[in-house]
PDB file of N, CA and C in Angstrom:
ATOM      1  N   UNK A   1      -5.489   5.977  15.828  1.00  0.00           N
ATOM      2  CA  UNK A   1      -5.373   4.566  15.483  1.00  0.00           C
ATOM      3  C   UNK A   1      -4.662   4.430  14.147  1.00  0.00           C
ATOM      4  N   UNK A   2      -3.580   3.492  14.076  1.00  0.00           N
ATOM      5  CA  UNK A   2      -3.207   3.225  12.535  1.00  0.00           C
ATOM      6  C   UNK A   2      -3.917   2.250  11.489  1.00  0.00           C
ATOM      7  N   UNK A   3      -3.346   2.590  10.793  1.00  0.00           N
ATOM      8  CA  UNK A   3      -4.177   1.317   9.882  1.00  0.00           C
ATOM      9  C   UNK A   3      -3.684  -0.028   9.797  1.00  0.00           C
ATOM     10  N   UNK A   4      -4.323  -0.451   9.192  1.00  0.00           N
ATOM     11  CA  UNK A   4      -3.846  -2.630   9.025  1.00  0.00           C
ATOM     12  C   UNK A   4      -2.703  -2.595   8.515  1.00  0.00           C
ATOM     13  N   UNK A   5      -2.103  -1.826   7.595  1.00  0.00           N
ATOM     14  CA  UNK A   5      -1.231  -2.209   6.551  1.00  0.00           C
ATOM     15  C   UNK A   5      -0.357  -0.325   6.122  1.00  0.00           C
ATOM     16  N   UNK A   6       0.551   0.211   5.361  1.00  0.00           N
ATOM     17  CA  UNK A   6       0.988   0.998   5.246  1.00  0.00           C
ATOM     18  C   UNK A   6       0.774   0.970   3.666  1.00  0.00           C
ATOM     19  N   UNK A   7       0.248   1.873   2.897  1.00  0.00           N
ATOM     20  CA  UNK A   7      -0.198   1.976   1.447  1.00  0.00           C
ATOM     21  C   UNK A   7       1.306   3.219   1.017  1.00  0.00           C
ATOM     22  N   UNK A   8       2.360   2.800   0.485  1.00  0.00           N
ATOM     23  CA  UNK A   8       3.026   4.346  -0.306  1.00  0.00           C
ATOM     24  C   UNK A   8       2.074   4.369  -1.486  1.00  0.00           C
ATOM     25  N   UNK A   9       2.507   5.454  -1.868  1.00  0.00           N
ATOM     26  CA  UNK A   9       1.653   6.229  -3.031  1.00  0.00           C
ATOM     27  C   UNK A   9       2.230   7.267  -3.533  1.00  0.00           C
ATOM     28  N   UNK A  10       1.464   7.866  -4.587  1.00  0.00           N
ATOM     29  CA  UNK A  10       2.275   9.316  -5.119  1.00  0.00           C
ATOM     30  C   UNK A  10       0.901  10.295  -5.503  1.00  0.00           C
ATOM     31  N   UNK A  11       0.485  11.389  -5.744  1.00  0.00           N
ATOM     32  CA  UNK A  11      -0.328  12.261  -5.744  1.00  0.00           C
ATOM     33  C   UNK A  11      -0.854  11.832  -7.041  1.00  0.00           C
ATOM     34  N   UNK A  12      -0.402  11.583  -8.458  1.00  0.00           N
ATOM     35  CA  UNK A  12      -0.669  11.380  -9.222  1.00  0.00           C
ATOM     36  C   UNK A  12      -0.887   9.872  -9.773  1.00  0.00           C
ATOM     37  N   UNK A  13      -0.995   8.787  -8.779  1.00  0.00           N
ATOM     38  CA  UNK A  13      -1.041   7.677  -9.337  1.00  0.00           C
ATOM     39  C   UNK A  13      -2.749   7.584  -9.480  1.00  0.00           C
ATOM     40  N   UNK A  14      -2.767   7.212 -10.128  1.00  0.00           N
ATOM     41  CA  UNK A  14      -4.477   6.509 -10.767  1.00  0.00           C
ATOM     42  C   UNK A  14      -5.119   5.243  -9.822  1.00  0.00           C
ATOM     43  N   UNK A  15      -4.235   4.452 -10.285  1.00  0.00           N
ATOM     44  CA  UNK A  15      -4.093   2.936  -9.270  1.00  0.00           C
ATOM     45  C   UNK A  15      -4.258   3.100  -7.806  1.00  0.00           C
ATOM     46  N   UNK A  16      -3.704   3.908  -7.066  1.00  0.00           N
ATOM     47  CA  UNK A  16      -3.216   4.115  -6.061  1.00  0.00           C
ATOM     48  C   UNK A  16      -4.850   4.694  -5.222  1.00  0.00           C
ATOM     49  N   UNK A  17      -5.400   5.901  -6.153  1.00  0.00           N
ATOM     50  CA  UNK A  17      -6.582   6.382  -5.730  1.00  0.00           C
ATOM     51  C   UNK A  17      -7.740   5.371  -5.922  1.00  0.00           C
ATOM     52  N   UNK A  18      -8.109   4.847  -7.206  1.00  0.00           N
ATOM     53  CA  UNK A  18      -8.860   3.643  -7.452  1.00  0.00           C
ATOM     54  C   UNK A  18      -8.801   2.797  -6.046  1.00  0.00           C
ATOM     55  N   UNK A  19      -7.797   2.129  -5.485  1.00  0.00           N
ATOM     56  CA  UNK A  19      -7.392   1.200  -4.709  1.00  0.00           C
ATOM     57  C   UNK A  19      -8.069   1.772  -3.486  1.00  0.00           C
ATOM     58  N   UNK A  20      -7.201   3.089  -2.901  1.00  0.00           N
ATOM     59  CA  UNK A  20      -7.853   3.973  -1.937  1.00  0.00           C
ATOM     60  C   UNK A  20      -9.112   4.126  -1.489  1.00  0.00           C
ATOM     61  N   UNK A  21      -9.984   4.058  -2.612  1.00  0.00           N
ATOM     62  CA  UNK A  21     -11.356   4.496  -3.051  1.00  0.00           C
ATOM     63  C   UNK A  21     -12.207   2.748  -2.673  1.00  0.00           C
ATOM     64  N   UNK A  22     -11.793   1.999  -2.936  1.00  0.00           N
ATOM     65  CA  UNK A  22     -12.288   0.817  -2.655  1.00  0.00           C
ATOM     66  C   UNK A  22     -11.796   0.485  -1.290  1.00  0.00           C
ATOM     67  N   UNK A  23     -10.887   0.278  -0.825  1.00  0.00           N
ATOM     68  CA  UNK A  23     -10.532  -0.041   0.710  1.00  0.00           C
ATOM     69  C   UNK A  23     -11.346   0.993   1.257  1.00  0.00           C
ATOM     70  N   UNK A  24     -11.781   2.611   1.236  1.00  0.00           N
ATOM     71  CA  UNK A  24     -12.627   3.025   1.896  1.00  0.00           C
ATOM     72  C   UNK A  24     -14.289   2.669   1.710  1.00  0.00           C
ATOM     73  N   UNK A  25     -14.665   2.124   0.926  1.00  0.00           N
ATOM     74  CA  UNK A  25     -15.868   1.689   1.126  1.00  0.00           C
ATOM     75  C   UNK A  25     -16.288   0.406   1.935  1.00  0.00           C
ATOM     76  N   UNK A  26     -14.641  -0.318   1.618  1.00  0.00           N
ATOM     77  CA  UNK A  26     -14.805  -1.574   2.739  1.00  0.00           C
ATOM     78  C   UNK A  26     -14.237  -1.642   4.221  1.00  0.00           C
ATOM     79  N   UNK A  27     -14.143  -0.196   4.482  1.00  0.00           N
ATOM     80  CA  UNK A  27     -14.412   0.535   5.830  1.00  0.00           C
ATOM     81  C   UNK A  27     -12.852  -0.171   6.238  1.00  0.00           C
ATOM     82  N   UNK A  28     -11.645  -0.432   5.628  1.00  0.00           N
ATOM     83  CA  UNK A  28     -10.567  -1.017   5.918  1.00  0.00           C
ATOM     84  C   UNK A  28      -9.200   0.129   5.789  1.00  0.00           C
ATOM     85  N   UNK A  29      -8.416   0.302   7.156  1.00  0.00           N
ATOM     86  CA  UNK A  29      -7.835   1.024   7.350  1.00  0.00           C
ATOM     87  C   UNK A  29      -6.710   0.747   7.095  1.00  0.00           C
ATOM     88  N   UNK A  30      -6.152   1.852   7.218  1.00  0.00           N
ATOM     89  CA  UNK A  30      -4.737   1.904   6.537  1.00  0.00           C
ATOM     90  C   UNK A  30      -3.616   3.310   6.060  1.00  0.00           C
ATOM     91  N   UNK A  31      -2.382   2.794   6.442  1.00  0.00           N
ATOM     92  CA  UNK A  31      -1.888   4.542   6.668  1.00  0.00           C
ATOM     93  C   UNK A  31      -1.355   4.940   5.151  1.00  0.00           C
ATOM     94  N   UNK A  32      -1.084   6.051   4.703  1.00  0.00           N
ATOM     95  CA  UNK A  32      -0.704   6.996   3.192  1.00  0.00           C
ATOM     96  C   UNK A  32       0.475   7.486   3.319  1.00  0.00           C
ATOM     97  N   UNK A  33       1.757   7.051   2.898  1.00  0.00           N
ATOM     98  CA  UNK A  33       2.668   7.874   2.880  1.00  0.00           C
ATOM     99  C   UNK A  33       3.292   7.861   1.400  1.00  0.00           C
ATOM    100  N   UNK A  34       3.342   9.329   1.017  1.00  0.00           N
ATOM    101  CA  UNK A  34       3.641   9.805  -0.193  1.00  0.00           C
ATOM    102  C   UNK A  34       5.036   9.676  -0.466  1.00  0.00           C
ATOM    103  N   UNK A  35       5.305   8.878  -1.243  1.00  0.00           N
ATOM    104  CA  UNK A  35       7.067   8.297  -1.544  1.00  0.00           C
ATOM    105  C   UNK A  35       7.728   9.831  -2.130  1.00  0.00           C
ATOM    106  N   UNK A  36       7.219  10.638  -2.560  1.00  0.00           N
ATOM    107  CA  UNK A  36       7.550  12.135  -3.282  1.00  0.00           C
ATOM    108  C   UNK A  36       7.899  12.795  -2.389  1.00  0.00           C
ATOM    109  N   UNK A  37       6.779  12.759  -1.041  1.00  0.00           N
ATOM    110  CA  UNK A  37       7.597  13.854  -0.043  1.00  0.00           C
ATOM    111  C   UNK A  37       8.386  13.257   1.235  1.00  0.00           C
ATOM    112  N   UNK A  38       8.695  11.824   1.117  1.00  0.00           N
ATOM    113  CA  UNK A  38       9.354  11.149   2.024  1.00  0.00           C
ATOM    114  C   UNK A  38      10.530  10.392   1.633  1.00  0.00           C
ATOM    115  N   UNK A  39      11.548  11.091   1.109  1.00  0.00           N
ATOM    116  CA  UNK A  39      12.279  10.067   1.161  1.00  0.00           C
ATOM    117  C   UNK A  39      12.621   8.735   1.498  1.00  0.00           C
ATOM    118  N   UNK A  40      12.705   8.261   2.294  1.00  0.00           N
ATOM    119  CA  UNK A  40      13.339   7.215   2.954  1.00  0.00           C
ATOM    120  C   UNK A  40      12.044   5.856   2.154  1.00  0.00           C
ATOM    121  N   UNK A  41      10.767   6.775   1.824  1.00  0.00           N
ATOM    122  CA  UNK A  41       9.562   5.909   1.626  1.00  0.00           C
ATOM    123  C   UNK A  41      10.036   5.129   0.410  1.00  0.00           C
ATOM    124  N   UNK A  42      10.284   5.991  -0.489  1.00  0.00           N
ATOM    125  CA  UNK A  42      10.822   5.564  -1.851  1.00  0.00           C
ATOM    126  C   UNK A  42      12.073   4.313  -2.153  1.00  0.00           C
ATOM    127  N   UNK A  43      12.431   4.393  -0.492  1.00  0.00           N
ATOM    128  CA  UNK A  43      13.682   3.164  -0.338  1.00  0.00           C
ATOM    129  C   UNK A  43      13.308   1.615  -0.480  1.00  0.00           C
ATOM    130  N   UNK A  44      12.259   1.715   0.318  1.00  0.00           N
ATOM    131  CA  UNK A  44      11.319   0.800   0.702  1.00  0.00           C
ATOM    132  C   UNK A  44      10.649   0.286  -0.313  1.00  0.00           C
ATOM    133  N   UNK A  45      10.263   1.010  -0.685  1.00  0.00           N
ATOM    134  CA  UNK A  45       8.659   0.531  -2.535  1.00  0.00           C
ATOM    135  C   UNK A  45      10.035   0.468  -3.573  1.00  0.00           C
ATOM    136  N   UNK A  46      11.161   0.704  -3.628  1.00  0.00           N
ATOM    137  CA  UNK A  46      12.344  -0.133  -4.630  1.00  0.00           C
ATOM    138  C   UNK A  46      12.568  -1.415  -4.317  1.00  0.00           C
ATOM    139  N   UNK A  47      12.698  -1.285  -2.840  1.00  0.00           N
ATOM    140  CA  UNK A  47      13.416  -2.710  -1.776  1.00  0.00           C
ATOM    141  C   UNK A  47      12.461  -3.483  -2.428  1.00  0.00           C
ATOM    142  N   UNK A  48      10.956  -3.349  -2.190  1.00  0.00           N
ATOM    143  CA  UNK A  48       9.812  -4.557  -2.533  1.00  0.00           C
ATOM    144  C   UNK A  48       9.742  -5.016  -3.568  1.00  0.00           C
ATOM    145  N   UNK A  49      10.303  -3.690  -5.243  1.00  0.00           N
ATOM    146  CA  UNK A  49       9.901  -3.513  -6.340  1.00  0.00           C
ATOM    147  C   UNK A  49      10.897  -3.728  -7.256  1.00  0.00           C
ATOM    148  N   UNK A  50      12.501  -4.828  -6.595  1.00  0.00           N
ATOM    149  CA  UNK A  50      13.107  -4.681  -7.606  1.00  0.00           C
ATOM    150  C   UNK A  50      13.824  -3.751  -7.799  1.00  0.00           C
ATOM    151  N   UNK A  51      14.013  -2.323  -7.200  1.00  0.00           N
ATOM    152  CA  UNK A  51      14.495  -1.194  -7.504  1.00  0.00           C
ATOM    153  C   UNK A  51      13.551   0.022  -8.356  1.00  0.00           C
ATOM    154  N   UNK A  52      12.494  -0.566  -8.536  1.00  0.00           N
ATOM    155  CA  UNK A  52      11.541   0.229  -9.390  1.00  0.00           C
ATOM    156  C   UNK A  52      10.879   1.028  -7.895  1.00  0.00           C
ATOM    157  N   UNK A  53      10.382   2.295  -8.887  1.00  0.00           N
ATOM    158  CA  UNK A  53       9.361   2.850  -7.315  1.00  0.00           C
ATOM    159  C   UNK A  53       7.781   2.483  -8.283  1.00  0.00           C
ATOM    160  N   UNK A  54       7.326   1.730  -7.887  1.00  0.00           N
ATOM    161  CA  UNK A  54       6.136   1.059  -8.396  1.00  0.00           C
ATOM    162  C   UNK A  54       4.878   1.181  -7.319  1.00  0.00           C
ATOM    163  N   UNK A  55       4.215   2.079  -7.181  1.00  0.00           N
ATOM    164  CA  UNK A  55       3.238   2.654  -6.559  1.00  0.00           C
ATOM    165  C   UNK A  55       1.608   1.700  -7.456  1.00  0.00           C
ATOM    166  N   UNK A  56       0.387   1.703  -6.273  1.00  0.00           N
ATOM    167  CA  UNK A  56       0.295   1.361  -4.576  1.00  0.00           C
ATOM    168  C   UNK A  56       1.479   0.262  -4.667  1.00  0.00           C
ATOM    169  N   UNK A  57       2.616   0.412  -3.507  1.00  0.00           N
ATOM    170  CA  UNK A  57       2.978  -0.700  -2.515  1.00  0.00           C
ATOM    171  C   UNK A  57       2.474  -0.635  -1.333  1.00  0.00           C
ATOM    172  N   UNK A  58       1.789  -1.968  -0.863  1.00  0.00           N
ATOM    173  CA  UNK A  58       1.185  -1.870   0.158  1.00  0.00           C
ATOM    174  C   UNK A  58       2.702  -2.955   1.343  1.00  0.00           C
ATOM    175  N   UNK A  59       2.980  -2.596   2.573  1.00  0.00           N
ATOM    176  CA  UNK A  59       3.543  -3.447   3.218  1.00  0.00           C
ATOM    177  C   UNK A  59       3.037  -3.516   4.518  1.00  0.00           C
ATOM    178  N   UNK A  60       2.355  -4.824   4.588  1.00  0.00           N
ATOM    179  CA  UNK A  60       1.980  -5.501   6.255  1.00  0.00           C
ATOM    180  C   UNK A  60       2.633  -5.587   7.083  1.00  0.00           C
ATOM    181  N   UNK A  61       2.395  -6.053   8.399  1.00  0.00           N
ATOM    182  CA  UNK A  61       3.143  -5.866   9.886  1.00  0.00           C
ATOM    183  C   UNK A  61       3.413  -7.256   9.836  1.00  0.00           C
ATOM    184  N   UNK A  62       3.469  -7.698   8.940  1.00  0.00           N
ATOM    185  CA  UNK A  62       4.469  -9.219   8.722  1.00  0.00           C
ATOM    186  C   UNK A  62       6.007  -8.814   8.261  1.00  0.00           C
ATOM    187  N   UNK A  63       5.882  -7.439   7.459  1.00  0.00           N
ATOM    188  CA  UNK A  63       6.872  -7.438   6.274  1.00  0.00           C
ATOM    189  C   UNK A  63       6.531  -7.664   5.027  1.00  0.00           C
ATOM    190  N   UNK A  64       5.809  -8.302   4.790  1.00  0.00           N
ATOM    191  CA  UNK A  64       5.215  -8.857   3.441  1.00  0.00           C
ATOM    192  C   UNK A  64       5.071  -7.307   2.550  1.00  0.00           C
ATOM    193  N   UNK A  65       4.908  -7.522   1.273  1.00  0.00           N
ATOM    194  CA  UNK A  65       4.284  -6.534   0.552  1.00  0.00           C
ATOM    195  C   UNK A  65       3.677  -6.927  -0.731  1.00  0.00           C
ATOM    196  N   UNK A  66       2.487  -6.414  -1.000  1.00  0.00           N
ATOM    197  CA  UNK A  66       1.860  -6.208  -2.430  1.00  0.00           C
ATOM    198  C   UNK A  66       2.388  -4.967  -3.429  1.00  0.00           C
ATOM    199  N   UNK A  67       2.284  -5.351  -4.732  1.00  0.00           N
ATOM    200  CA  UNK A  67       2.655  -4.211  -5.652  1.00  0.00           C
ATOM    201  C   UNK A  67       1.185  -4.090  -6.577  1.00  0.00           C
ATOM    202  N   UNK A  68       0.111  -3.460  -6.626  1.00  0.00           N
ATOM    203  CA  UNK A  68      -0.992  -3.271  -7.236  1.00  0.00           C
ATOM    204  C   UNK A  68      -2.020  -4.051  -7.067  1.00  0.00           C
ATOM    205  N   UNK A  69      -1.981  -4.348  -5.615  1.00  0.00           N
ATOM    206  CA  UNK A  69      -3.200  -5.522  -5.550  1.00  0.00           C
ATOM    207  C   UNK A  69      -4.731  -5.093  -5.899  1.00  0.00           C
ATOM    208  N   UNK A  70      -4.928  -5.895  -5.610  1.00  0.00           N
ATOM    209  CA  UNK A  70      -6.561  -6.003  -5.902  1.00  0.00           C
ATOM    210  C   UNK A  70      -7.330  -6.117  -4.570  1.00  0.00           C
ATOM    211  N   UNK A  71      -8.280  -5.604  -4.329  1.00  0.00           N
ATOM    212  CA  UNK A  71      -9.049  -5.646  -2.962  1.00  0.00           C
ATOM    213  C   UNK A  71      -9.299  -6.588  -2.524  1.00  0.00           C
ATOM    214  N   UNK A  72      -9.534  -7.957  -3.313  1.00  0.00           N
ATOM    215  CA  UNK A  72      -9.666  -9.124  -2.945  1.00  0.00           C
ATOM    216  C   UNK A  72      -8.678  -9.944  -2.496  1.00  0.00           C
ATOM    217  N   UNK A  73      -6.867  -9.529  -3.212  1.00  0.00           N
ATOM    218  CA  UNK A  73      -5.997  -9.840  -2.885  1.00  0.00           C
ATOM    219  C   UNK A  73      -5.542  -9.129  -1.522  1.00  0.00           C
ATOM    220  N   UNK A  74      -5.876  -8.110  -0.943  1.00  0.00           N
ATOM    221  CA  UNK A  74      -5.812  -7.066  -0.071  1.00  0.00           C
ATOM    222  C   UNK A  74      -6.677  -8.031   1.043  1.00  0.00           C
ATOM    223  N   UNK A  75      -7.921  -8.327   1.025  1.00  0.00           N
ATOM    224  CA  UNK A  75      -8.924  -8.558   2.435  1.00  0.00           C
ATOM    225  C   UNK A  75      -7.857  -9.857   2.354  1.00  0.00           C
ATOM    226  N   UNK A  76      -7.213 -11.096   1.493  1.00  0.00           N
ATOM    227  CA  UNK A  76      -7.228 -11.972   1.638  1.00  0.00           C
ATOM    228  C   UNK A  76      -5.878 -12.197   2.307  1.00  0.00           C
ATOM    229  N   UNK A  77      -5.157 -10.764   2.293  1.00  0.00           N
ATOM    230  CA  UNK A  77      -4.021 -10.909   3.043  1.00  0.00           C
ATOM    231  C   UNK A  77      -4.356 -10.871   3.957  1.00  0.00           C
ATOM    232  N   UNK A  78      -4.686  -9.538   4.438  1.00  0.00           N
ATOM    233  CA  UNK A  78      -5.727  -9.272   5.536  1.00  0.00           C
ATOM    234  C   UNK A  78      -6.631 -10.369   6.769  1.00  0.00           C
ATOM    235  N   UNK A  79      -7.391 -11.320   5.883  1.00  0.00           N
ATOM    236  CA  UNK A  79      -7.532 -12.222   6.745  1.00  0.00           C
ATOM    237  C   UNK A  79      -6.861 -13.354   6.993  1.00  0.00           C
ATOM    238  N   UNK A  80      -5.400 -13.900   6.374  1.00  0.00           N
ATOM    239  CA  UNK A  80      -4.172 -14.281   6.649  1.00  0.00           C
ATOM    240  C   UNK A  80      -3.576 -14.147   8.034  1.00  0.00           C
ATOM    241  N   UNK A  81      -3.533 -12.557   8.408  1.00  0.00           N
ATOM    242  CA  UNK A  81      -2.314 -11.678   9.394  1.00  0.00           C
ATOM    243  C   UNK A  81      -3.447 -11.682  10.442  1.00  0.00           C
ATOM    244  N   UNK A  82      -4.556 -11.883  10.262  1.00  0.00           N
ATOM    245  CA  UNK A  82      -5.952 -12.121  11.525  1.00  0.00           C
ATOM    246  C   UNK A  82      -6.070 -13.214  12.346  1.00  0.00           C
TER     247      UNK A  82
END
């Protein structure tokens, strides 16, 4: 099964795990792809970011994307795309 939403990330982001760490307690899924070992990922989190690679980008099955949301900003997309 995939998740709600697609999270990039990087091994060393802080934000990224914090964020991680809270969407798993609120049992809310979602897929990990590491912009470091994926090229093409890193295209994408610029496209959203301005050209910056600005990790968590989260992007929904709208298209939409967040740049460092907040869990509350996260469920509230979430129950938006529901």
């Amino acid at each position: 099964m995939s998740g709600q939403f697609t999270m990039y990330t990087t091994p060393w982001c802080g934000y990224c795990h914090r964020l991680k760490s809270q969407l798993d307690r609120e049992g809310i899924t979602y897929d990990v792809v590491d912009i470091e070992q994926v090229p093409d990922a890193a295209k994408i989190v610029e496209e959203a970011n301005n050209g910056n690679q600005t990790v968590p980008t989260l992007v929904f099955a709208d298209g939409s994307a967040q740049t460092n949301p907040s869990l509350a900003q996260v469920k509230e997309k979430l129950a938006a795309l529901a």
